[in-house]
PDBML (XML) file of the C-alpha atoms, coordinates in Angstrom:
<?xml version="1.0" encoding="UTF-8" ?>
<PDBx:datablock datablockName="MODEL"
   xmlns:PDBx="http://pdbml.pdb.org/schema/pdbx-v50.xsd"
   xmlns:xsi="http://www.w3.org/2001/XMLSchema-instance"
   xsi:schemaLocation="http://pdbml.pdb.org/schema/pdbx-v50.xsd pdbx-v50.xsd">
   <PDBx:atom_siteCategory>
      <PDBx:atom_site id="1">
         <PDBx:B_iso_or_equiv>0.00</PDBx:B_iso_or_equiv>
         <PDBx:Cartn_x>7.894</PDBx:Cartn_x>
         <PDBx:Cartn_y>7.020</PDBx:Cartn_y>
         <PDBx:Cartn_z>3.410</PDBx:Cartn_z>
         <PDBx:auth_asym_id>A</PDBx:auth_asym_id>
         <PDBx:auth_atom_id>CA</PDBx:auth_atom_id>
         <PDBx:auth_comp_id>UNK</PDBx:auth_comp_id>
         <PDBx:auth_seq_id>1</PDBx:auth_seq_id>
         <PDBx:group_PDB>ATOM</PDBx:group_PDB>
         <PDBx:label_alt_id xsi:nil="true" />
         <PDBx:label_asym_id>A</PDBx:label_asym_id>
         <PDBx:label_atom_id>CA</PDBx:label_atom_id>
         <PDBx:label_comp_id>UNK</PDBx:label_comp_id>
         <PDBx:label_entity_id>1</PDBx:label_entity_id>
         <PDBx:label_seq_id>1</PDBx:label_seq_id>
         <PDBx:occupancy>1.00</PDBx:occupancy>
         <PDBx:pdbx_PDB_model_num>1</PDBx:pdbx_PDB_model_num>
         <PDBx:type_symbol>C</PDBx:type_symbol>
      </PDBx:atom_site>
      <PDBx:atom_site id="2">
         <PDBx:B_iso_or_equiv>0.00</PDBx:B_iso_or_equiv>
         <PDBx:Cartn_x>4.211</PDBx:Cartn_x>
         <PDBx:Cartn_y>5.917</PDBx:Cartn_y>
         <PDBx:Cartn_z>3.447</PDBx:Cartn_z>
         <PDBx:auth_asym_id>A</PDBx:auth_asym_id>
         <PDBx:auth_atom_id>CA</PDBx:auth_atom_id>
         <PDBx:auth_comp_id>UNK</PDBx:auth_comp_id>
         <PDBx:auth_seq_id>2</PDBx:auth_seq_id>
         <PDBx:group_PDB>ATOM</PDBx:group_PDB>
         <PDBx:label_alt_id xsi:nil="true" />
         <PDBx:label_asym_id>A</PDBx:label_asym_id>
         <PDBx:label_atom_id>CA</PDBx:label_atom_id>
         <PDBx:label_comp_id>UNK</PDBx:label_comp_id>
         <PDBx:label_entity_id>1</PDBx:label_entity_id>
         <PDBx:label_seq_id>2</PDBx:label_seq_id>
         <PDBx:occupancy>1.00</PDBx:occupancy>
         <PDBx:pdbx_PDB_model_num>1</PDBx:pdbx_PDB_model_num>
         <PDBx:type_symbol>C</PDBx:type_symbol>
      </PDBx:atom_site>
      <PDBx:atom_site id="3">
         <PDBx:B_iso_or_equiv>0.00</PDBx:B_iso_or_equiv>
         <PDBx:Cartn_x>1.654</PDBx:Cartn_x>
         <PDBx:Cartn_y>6.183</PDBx:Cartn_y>
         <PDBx:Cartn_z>5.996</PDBx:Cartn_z>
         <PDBx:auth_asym_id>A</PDBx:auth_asym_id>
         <PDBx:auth_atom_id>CA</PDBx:auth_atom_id>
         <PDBx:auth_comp_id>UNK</PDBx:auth_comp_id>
         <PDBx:auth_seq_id>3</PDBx:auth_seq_id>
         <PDBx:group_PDB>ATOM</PDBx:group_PDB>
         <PDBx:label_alt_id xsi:nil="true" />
         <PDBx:label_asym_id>A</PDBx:label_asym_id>
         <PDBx:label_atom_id>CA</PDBx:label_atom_id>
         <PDBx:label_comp_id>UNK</PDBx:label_comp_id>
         <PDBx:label_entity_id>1</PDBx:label_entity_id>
         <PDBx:label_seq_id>3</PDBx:label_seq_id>
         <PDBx:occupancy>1.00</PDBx:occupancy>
         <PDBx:pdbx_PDB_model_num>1</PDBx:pdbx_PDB_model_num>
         <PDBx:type_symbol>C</PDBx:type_symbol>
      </PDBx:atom_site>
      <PDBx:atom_site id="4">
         <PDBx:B_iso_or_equiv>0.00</PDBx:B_iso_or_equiv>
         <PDBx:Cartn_x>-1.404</PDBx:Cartn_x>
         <PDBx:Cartn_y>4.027</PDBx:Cartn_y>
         <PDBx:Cartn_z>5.825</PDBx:Cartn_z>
         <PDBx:auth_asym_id>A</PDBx:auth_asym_id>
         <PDBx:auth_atom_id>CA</PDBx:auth_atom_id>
         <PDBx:auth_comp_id>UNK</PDBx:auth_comp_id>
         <PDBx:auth_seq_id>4</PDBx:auth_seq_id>
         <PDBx:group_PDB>ATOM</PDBx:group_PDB>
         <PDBx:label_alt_id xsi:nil="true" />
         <PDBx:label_asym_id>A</PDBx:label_asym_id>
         <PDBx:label_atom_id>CA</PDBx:label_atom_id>
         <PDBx:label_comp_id>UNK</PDBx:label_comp_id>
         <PDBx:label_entity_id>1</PDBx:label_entity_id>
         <PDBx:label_seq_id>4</PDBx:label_seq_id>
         <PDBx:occupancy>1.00</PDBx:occupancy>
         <PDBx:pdbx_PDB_model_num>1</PDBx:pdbx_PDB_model_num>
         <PDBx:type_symbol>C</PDBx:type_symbol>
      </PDBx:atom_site>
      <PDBx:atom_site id="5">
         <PDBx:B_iso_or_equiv>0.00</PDBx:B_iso_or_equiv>
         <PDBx:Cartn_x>-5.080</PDBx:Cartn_x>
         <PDBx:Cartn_y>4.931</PDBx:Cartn_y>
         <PDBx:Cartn_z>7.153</PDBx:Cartn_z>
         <PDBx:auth_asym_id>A</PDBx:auth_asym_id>
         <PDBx:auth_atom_id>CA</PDBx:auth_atom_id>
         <PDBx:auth_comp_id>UNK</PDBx:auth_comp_id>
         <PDBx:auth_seq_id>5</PDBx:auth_seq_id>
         <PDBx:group_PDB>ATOM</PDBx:group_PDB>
         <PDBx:label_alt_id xsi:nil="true" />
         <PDBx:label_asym_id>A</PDBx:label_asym_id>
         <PDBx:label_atom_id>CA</PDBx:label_atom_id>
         <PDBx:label_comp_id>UNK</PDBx:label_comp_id>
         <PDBx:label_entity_id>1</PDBx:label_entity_id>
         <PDBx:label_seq_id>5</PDBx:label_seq_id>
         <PDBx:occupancy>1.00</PDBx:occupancy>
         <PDBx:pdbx_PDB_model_num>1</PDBx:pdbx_PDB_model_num>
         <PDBx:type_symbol>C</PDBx:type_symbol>
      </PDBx:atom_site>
      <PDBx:atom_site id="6">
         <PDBx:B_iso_or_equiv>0.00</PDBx:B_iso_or_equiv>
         <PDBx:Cartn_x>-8.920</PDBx:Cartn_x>
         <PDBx:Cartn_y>3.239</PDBx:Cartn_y>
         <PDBx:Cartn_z>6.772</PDBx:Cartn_z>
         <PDBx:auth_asym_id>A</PDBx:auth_asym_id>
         <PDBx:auth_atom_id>CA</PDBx:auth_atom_id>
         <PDBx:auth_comp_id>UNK</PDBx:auth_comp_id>
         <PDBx:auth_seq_id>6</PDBx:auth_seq_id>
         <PDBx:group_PDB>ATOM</PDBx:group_PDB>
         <PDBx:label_alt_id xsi:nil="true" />
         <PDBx:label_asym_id>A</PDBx:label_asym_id>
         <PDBx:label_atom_id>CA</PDBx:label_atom_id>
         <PDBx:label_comp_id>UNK</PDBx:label_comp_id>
         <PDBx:label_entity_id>1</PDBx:label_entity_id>
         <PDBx:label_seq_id>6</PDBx:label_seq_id>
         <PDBx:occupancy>1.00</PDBx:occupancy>
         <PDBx:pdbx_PDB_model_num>1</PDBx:pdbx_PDB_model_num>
         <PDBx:type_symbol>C</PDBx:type_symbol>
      </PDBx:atom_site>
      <PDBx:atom_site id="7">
         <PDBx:B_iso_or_equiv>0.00</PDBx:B_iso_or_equiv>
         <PDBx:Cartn_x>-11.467</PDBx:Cartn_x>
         <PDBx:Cartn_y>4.928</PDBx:Cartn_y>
         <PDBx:Cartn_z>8.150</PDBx:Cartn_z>
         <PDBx:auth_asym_id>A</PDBx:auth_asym_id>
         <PDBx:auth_atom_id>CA</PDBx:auth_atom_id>
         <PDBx:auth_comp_id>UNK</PDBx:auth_comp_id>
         <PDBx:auth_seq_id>7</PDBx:auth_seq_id>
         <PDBx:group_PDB>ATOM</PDBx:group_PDB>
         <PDBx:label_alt_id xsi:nil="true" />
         <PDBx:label_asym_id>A</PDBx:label_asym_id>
         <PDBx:label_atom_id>CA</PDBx:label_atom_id>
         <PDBx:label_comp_id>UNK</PDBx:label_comp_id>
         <PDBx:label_entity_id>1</PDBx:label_entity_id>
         <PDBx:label_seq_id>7</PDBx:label_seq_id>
         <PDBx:occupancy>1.00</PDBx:occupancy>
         <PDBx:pdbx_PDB_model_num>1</PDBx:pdbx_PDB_model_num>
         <PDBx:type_symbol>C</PDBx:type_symbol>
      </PDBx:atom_site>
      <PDBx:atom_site id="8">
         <PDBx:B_iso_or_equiv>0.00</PDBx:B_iso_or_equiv>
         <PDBx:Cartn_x>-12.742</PDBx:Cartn_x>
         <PDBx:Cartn_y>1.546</PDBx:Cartn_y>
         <PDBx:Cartn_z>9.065</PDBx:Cartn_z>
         <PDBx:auth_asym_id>A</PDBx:auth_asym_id>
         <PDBx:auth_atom_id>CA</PDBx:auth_atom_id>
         <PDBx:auth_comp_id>UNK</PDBx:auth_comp_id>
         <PDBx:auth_seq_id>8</PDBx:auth_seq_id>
         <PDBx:group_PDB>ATOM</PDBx:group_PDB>
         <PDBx:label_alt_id xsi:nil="true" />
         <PDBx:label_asym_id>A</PDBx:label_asym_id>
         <PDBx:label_atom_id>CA</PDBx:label_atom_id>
         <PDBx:label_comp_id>UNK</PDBx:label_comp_id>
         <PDBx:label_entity_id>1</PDBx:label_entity_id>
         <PDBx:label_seq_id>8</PDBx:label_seq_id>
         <PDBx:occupancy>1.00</PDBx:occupancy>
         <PDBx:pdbx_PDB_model_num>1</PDBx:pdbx_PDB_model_num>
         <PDBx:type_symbol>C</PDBx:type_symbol>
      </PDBx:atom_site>
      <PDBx:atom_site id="9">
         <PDBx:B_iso_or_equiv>0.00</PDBx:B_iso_or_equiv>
         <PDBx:Cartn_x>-9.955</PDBx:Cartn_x>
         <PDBx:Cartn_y>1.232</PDBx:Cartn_y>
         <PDBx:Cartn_z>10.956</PDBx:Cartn_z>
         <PDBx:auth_asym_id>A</PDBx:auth_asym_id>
         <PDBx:auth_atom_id>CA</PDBx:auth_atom_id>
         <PDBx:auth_comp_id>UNK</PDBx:auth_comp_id>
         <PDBx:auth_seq_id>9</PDBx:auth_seq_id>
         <PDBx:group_PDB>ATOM</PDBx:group_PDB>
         <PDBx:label_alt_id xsi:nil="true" />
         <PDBx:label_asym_id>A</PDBx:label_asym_id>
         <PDBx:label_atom_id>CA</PDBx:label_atom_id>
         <PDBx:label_comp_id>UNK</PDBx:label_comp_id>
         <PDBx:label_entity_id>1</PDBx:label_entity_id>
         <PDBx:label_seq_id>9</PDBx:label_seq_id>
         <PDBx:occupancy>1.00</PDBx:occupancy>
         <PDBx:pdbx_PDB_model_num>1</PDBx:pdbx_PDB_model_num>
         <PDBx:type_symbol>C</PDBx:type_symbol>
      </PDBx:atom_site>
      <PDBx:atom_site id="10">
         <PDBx:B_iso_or_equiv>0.00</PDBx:B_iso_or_equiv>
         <PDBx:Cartn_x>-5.943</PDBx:Cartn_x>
         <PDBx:Cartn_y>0.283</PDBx:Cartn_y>
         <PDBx:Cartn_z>10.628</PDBx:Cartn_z>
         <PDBx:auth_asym_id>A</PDBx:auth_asym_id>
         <PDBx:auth_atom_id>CA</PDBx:auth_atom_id>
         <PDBx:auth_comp_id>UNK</PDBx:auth_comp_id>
         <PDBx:auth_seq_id>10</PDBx:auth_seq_id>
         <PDBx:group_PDB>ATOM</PDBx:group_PDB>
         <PDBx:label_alt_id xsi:nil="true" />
         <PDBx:label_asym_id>A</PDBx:label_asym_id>
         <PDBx:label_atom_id>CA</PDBx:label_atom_id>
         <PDBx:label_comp_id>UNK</PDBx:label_comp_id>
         <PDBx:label_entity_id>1</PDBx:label_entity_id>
         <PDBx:label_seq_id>10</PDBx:label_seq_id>
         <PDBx:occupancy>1.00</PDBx:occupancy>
         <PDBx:pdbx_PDB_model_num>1</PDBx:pdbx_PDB_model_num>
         <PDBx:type_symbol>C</PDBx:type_symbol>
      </PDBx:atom_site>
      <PDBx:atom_site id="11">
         <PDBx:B_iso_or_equiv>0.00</PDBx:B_iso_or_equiv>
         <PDBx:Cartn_x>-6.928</PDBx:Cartn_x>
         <PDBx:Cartn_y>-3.958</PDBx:Cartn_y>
         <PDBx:Cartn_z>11.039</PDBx:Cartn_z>
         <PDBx:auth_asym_id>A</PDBx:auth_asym_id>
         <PDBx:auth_atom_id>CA</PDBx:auth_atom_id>
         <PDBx:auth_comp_id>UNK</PDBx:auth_comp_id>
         <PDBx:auth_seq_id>11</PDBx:auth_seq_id>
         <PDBx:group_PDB>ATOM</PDBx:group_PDB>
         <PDBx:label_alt_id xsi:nil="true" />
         <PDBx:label_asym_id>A</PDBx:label_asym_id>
         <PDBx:label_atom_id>CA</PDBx:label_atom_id>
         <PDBx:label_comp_id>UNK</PDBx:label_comp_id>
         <PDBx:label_entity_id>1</PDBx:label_entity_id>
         <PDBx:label_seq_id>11</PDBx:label_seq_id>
         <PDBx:occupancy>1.00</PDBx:occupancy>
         <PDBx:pdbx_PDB_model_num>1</PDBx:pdbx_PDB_model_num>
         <PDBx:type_symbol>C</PDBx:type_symbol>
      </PDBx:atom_site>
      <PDBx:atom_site id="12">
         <PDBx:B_iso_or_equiv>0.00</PDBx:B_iso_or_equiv>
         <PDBx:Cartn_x>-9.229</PDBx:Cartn_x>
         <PDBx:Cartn_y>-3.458</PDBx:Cartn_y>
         <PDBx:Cartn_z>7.597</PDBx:Cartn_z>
         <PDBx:auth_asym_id>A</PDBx:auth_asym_id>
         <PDBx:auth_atom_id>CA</PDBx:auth_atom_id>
         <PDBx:auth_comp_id>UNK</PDBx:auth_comp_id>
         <PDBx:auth_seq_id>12</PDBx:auth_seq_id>
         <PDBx:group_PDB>ATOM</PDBx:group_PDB>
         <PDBx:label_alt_id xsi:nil="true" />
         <PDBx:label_asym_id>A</PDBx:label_asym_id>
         <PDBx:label_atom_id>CA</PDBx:label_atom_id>
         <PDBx:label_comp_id>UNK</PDBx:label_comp_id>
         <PDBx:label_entity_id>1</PDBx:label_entity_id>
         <PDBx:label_seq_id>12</PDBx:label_seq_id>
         <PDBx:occupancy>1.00</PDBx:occupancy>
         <PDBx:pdbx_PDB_model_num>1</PDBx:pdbx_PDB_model_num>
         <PDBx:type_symbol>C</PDBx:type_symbol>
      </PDBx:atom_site>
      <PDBx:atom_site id="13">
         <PDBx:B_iso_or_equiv>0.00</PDBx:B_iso_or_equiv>
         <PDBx:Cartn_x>-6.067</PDBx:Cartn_x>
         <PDBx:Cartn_y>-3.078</PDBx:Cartn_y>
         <PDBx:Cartn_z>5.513</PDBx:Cartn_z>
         <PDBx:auth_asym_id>A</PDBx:auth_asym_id>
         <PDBx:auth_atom_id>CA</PDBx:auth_atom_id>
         <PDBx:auth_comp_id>UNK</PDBx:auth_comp_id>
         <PDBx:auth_seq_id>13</PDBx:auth_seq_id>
         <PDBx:group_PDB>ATOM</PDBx:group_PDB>
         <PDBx:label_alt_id xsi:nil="true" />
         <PDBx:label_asym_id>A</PDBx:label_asym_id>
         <PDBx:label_atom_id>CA</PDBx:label_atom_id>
         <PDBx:label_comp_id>UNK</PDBx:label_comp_id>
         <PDBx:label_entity_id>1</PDBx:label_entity_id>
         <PDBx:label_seq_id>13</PDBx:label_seq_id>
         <PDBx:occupancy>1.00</PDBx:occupancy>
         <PDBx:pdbx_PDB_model_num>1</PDBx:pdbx_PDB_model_num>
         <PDBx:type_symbol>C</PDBx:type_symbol>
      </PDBx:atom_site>
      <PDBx:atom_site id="14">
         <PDBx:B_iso_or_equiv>0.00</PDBx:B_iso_or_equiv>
         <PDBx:Cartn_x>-5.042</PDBx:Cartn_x>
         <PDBx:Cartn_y>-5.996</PDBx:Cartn_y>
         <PDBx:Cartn_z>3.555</PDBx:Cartn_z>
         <PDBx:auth_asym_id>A</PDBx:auth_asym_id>
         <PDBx:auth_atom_id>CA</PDBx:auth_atom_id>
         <PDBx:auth_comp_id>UNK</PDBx:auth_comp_id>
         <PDBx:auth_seq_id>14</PDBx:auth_seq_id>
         <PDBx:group_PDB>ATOM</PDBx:group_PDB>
         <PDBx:label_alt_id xsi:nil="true" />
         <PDBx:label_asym_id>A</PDBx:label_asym_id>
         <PDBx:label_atom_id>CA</PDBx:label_atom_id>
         <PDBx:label_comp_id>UNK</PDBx:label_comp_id>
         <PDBx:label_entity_id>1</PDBx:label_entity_id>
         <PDBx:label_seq_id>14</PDBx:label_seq_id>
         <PDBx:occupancy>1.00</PDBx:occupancy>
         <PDBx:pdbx_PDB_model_num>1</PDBx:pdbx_PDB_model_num>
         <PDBx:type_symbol>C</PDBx:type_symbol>
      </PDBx:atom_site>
      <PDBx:atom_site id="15">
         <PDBx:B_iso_or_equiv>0.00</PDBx:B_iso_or_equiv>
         <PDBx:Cartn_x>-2.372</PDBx:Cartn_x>
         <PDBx:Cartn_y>-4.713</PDBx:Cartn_y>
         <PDBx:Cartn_z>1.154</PDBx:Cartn_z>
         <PDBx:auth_asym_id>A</PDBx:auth_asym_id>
         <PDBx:auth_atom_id>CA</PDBx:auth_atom_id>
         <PDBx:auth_comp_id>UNK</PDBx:auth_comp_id>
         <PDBx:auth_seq_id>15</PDBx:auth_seq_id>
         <PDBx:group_PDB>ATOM</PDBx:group_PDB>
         <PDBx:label_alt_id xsi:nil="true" />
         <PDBx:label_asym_id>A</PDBx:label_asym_id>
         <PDBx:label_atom_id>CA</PDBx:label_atom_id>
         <PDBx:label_comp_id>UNK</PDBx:label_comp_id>
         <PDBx:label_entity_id>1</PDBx:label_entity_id>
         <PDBx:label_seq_id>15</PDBx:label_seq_id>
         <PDBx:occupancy>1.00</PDBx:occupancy>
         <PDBx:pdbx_PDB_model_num>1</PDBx:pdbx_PDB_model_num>
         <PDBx:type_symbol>C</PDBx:type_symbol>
      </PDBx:atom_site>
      <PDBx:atom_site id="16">
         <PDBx:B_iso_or_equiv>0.00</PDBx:B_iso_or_equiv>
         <PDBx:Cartn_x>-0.104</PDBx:Cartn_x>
         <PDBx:Cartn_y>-2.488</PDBx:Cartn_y>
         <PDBx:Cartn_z>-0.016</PDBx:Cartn_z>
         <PDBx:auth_asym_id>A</PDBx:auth_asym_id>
         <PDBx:auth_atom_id>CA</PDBx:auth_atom_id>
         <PDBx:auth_comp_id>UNK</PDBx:auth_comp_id>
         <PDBx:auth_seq_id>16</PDBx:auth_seq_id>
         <PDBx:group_PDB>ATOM</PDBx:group_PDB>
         <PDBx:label_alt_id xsi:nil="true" />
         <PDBx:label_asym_id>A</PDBx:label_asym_id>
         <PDBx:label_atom_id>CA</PDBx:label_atom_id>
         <PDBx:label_comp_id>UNK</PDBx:label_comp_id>
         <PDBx:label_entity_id>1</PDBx:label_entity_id>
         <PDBx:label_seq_id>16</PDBx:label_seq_id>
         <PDBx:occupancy>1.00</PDBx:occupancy>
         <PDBx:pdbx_PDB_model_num>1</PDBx:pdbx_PDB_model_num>
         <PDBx:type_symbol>C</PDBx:type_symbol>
      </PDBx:atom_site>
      <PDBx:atom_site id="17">
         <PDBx:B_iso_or_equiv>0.00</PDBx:B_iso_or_equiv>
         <PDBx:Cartn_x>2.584</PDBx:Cartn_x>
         <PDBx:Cartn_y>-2.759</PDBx:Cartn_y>
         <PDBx:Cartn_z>-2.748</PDBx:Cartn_z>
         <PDBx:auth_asym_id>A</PDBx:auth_asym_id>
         <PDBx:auth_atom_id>CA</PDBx:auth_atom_id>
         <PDBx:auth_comp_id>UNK</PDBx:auth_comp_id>
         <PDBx:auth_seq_id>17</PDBx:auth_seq_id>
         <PDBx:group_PDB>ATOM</PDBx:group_PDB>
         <PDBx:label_alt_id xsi:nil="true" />
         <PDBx:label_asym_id>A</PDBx:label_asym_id>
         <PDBx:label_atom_id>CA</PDBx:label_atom_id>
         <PDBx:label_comp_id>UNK</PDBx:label_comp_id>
         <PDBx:label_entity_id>1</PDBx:label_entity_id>
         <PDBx:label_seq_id>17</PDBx:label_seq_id>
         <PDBx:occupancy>1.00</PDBx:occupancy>
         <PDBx:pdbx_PDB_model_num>1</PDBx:pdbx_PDB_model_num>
         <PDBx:type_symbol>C</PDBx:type_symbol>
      </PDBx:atom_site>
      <PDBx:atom_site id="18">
         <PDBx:B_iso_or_equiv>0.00</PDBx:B_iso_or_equiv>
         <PDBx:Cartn_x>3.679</PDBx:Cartn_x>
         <PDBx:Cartn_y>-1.051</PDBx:Cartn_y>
         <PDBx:Cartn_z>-6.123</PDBx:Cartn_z>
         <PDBx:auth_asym_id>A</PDBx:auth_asym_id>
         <PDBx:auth_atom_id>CA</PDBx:auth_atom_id>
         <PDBx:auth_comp_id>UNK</PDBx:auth_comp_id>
         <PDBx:auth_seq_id>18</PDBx:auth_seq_id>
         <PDBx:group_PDB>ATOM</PDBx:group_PDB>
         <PDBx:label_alt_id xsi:nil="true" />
         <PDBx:label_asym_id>A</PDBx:label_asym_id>
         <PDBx:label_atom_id>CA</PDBx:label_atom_id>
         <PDBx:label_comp_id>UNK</PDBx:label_comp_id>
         <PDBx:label_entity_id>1</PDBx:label_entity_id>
         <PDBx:label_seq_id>18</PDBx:label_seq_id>
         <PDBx:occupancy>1.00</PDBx:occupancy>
         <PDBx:pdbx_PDB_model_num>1</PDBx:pdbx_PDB_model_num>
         <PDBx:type_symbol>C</PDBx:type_symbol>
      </PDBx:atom_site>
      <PDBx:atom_site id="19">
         <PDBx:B_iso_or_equiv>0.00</PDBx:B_iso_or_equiv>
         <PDBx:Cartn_x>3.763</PDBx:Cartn_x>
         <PDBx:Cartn_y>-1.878</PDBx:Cartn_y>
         <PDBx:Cartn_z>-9.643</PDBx:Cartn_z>
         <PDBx:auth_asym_id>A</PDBx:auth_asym_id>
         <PDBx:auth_atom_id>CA</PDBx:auth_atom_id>
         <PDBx:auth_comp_id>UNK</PDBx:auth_comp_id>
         <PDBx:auth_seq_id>19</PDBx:auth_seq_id>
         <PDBx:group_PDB>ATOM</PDBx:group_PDB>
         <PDBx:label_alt_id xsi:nil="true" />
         <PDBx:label_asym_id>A</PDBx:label_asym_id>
         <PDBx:label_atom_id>CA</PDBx:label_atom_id>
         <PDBx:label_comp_id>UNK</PDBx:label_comp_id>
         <PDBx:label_entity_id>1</PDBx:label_entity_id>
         <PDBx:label_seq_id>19</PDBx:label_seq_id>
         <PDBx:occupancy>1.00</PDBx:occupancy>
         <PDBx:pdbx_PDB_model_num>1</PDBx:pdbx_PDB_model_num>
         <PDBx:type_symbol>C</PDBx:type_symbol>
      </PDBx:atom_site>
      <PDBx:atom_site id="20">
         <PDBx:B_iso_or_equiv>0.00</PDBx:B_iso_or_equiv>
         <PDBx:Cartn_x>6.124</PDBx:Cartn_x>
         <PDBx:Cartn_y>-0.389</PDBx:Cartn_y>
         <PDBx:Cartn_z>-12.272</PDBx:Cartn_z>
         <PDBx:auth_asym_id>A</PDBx:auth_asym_id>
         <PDBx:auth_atom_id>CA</PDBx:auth_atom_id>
         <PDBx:auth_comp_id>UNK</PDBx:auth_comp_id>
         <PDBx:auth_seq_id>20</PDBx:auth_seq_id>
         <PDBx:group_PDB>ATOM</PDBx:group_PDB>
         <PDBx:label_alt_id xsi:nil="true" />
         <PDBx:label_asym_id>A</PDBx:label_asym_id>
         <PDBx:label_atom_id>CA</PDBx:label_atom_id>
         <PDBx:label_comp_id>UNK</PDBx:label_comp_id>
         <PDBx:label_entity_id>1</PDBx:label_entity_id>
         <PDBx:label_seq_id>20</PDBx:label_seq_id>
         <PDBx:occupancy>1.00</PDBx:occupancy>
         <PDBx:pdbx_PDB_model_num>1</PDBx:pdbx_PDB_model_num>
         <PDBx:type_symbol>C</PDBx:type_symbol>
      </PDBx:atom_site>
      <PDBx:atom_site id="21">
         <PDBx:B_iso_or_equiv>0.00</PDBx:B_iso_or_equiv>
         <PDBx:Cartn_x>6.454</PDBx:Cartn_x>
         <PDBx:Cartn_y>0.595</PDBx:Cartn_y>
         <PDBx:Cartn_z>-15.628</PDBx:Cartn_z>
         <PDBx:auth_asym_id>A</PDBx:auth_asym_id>
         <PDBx:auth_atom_id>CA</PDBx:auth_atom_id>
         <PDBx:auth_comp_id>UNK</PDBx:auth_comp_id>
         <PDBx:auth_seq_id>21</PDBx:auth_seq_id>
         <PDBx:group_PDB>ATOM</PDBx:group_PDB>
         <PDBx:label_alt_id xsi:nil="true" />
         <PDBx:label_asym_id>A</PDBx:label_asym_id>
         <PDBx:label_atom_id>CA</PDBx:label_atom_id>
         <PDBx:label_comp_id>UNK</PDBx:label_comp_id>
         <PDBx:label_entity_id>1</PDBx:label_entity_id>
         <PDBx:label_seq_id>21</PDBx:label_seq_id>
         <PDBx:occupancy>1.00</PDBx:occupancy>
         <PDBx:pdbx_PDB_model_num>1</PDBx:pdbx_PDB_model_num>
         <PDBx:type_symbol>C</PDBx:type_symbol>
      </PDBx:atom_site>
      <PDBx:atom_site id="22">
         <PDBx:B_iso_or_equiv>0.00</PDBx:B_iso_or_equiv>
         <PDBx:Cartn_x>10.234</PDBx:Cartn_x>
         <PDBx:Cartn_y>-0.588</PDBx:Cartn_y>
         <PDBx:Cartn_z>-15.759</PDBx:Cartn_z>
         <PDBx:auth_asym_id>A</PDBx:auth_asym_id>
         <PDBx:auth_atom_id>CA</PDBx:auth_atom_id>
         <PDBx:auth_comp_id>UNK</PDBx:auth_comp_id>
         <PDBx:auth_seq_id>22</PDBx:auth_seq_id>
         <PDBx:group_PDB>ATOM</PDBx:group_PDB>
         <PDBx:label_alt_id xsi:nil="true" />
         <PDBx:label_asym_id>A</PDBx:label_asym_id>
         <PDBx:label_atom_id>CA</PDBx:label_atom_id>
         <PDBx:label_comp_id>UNK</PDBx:label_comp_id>
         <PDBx:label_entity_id>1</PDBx:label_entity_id>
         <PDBx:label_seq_id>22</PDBx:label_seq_id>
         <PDBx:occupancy>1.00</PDBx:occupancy>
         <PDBx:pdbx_PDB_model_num>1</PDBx:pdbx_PDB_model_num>
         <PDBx:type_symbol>C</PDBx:type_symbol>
      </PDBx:atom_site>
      <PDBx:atom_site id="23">
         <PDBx:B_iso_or_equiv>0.00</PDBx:B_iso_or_equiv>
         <PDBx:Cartn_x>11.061</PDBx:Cartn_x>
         <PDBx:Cartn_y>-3.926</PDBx:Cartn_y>
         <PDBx:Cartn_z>-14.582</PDBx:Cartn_z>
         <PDBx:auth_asym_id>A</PDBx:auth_asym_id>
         <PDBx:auth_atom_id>CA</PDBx:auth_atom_id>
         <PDBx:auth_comp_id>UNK</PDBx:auth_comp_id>
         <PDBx:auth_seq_id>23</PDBx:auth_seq_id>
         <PDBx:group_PDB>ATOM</PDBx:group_PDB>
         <PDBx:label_alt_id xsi:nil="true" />
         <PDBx:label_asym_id>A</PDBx:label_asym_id>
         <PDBx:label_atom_id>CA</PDBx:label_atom_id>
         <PDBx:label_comp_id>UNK</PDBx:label_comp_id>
         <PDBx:label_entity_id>1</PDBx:label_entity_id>
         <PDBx:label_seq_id>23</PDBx:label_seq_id>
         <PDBx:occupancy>1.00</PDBx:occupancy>
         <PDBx:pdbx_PDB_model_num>1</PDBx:pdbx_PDB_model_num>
         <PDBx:type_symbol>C</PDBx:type_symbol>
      </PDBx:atom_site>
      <PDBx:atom_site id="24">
         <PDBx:B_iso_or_equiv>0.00</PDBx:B_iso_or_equiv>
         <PDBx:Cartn_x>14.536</PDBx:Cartn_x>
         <PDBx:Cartn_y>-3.371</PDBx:Cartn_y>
         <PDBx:Cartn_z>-13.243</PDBx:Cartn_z>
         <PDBx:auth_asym_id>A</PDBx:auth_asym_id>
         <PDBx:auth_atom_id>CA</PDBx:auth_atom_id>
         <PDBx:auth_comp_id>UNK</PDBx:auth_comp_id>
         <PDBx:auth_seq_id>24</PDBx:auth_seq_id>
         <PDBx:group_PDB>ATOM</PDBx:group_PDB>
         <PDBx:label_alt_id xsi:nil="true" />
         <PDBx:label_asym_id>A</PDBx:label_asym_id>
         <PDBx:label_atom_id>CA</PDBx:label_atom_id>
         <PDBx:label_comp_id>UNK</PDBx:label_comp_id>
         <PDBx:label_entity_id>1</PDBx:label_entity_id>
         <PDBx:label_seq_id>24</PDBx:label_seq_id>
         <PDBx:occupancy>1.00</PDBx:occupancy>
         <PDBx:pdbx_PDB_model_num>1</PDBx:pdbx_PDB_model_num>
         <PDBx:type_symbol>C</PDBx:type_symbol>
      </PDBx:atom_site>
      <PDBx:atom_site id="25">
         <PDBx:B_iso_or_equiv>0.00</PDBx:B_iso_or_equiv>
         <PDBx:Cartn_x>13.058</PDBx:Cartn_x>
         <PDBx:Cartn_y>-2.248</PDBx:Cartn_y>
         <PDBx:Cartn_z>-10.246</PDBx:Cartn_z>
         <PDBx:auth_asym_id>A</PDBx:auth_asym_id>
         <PDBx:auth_atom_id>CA</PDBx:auth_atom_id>
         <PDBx:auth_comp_id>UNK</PDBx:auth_comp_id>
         <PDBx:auth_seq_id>25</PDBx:auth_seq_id>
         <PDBx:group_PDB>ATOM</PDBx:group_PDB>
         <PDBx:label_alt_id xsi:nil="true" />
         <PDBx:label_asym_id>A</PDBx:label_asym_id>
         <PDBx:label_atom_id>CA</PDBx:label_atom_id>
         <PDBx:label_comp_id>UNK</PDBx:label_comp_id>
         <PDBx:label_entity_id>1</PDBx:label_entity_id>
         <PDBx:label_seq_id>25</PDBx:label_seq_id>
         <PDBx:occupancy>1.00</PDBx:occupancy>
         <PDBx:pdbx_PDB_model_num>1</PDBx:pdbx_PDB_model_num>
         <PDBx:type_symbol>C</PDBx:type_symbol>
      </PDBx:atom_site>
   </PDBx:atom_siteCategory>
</PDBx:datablock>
């Protein structure tokens, strides 16, 4: 579970996501 914060405020995110080693995932 992931919980997202800006200091600027929770509208100034754009994007979140992963990237992995193994591309099976």
């Amino acid at each position: 579970r992931f919980s997202l914060s800006d200091p600027n405020g929770e509208d100034d995110v754009s994007t979140f996501g992963f990237v992995s080693e193994n591309k099976n995932v």
